[in-house]
Structure formats: structure tokens, C-alpha cells
Protein backbone atom coordinates (compact mmCIF):
# COMPACT_ATOMS: atom_id res chain seq x y z
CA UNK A 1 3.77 -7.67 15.20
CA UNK A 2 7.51 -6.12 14.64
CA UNK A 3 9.80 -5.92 16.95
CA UNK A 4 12.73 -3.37 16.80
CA UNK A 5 15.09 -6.51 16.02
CA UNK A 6 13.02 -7.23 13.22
CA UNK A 7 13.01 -3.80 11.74
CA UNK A 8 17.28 -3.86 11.64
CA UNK A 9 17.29 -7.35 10.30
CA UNK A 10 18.90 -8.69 13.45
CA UNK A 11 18.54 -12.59 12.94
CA UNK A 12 19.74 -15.48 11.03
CA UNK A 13 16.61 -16.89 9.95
CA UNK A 14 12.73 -15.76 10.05
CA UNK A 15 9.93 -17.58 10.44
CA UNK A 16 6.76 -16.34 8.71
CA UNK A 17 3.63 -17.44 8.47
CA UNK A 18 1.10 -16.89 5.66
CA UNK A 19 -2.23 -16.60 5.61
CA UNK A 20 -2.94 -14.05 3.11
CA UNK A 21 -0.86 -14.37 -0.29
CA UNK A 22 -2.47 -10.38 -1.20
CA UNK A 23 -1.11 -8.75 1.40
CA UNK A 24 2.28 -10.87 2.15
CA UNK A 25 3.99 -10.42 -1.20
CA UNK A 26 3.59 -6.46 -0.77
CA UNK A 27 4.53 -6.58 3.63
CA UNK A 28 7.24 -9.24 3.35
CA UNK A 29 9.25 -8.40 -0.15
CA UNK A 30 8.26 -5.01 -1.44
CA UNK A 31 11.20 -3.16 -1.51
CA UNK A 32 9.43 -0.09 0.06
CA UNK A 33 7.24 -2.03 2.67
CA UNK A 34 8.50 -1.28 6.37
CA UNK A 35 7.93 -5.23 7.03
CA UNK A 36 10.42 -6.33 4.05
CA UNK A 37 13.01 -7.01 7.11
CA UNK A 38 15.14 -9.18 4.82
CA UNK A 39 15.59 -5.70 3.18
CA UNK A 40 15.24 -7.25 -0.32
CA UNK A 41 15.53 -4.61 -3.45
CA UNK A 42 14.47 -6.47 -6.39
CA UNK A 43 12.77 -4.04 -8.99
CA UNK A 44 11.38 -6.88 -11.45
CA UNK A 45 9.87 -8.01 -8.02
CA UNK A 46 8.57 -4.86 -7.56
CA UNK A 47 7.20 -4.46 -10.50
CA UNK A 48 5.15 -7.81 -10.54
CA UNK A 49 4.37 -7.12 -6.85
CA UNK A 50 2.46 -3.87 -8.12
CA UNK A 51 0.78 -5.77 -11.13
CA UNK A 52 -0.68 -8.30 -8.85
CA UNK A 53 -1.80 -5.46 -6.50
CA UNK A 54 -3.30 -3.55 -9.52
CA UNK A 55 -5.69 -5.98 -11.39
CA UNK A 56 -9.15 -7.91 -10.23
CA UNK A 57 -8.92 -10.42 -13.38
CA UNK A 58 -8.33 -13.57 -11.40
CA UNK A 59 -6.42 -15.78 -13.59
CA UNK A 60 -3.93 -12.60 -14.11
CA UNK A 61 -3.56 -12.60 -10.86
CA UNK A 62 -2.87 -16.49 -10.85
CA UNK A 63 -0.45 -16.00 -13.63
CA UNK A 64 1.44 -12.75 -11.22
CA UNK A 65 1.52 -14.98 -8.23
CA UNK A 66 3.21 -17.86 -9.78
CA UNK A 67 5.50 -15.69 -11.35
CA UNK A 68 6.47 -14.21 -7.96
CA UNK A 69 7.12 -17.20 -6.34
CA UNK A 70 8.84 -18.55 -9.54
CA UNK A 71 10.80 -15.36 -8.55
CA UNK A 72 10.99 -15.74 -5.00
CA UNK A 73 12.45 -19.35 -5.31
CA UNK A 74 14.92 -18.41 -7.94
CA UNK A 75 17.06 -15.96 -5.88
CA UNK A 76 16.32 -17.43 -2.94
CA UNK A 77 14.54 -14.47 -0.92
CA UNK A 78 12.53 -17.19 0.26
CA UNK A 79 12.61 -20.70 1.02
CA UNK A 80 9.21 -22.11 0.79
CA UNK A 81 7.80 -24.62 3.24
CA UNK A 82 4.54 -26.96 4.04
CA UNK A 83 2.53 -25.57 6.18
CA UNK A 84 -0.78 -27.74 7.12
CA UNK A 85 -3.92 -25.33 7.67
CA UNK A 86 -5.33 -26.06 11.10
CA UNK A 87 -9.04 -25.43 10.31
CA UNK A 88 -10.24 -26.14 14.13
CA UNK A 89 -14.49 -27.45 14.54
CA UNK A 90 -15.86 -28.56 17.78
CA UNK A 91 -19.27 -30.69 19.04
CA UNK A 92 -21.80 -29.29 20.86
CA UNK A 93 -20.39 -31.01 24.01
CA UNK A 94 -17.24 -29.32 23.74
CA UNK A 95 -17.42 -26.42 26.89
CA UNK A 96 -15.10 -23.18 26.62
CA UNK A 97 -13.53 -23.83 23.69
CA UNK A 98 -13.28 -20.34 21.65
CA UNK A 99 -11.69 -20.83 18.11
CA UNK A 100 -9.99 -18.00 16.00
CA UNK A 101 -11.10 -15.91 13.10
CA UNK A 102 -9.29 -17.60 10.28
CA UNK A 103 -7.44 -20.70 9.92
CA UNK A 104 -4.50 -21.49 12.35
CA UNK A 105 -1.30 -23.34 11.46
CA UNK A 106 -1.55 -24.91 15.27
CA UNK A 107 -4.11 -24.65 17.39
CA UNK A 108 -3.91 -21.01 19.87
CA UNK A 109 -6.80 -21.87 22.17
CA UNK A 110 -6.28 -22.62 26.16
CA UNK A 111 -6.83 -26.24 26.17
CA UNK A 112 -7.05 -26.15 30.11
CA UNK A 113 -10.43 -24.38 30.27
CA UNK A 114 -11.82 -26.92 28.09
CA UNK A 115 -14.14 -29.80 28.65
CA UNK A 116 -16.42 -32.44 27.25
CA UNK A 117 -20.05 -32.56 28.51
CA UNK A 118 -20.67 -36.34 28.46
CA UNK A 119 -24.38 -35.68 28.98
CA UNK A 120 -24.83 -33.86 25.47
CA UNK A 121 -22.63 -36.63 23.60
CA UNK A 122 -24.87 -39.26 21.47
CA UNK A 123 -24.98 -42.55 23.66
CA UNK A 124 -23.39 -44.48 20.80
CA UNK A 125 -20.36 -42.09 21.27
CA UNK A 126 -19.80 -42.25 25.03
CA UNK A 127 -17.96 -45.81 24.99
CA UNK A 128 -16.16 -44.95 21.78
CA UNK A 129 -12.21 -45.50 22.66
CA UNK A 130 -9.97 -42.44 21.77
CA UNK A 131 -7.95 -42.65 18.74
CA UNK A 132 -5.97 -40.81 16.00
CA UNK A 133 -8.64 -39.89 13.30
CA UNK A 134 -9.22 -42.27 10.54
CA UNK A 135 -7.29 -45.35 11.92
């Protein structure tokens, strides 16, 4: 969601998060998209923006994307960063925990309303000591 302040380009820096490569090249840097806030005009963009959008032949589309970016990194409309997909799974004997539609970059649930049902866990798990996953 936009804000007003977002629309005029009033900031210093954005933060955005991707999820969907399709539909972020055309929102975020299209020079006709309402969401290109950075208000970048770039027709060769542009024009590889709308090649991408126009073809189904997956390795052209490979070929487009890495091209954009190429792009993208070269004038510096974007600074690229590491994001680690959250992809959040539970056990059975996790109560009230609701996860999200698609992958998260951190979790969004309420971690308050959650709970472990000690009852449903297998007995050789009940006396296991908490740790950091695979140490």
C-alpha cells in the first residue's frame, strides 16, 4: 500500500520488498506505473520491461530479466539486497498459529496467541532441549 508521501517521492531511501519479479519490474520502474515513486524514465527499460511482459517462452523471459537487472544495477535505480525467504511450517502441536499465503521475509503472525500442546508432541520430543536448528 501507497501512501501520499510515496506517490511525491518524499524520502531518502525505500525499502521494497519482492515477492513477485512479474509484476515488480512493471509497479516499481515502469516509467508509466503509478508505483514507480523513484519516478525513473528510462525508455530502454521500458522497452525490456514490455518484452518481458509480452512473451510466455521461459528462457526469453530469463534472458529479459537478467537484462533488467543488468540494467537496474548499472544506473543504479536500484541497489539490490539479500533477502532470506521465510517459508514458515508448524507441528501438529503448534495451537493458533495461522501462517500467510506466500512466503514472508519475517515472520507476520501474533506469536502471543500461540502455544505448544505437549500432549500431541512424540514422547521422544518432550525432553528434547531447545536449540538453534542444526547445531
Amino acid at each position: 500500500m501507497y501512501t501520499s508521501r510515496d506517490q511525491r517521492g518524499d524520502y531518502g531511501l525505500e525499502l521494497a520488498f519482492t515477492a513477485n519479479m512479474d509484476t515488480n519490474f512493471r509497479e516499481r520502474f515502469h516509467s508509466k506505473s503509478a508505483y514507480n515513486t523513484a519516478k525513473i524514465n528510462d525508455p530502454d527499460l521500458d522497452r525490456l520491461i514490455d518484452q518481458f511482459d509480452g512473451t510466455e517462452d521461459r528462457p526469453r523471459r530469463r534472458a529479459l530479466a537478467l537484462e533488467i537487472q543488468t540494467l537496474l544495477i548499472k544506473q543504479m535505480y536500484a541497489a539490490p539486497t539479500l533477502e532470506q525467504p521465510f517459508f514458515p511450517l508448524s507441528q501438529s502441536w503448534v495451537q493458533n498459529y495461522i501462517p500467510g499465503t506466500v512466503p514472508h521475509v519475517s515472520p507476520v503472525w501474533p506469536y502471543s496467541r500461540m502455544w505448544m500442546d505437549t500432549r500431541m508432541m512424540p514422547e521422544s520430543r518432550r525432553t528434547e532441549k531447545p536449540g538453534i536448528a542444526g547445531r
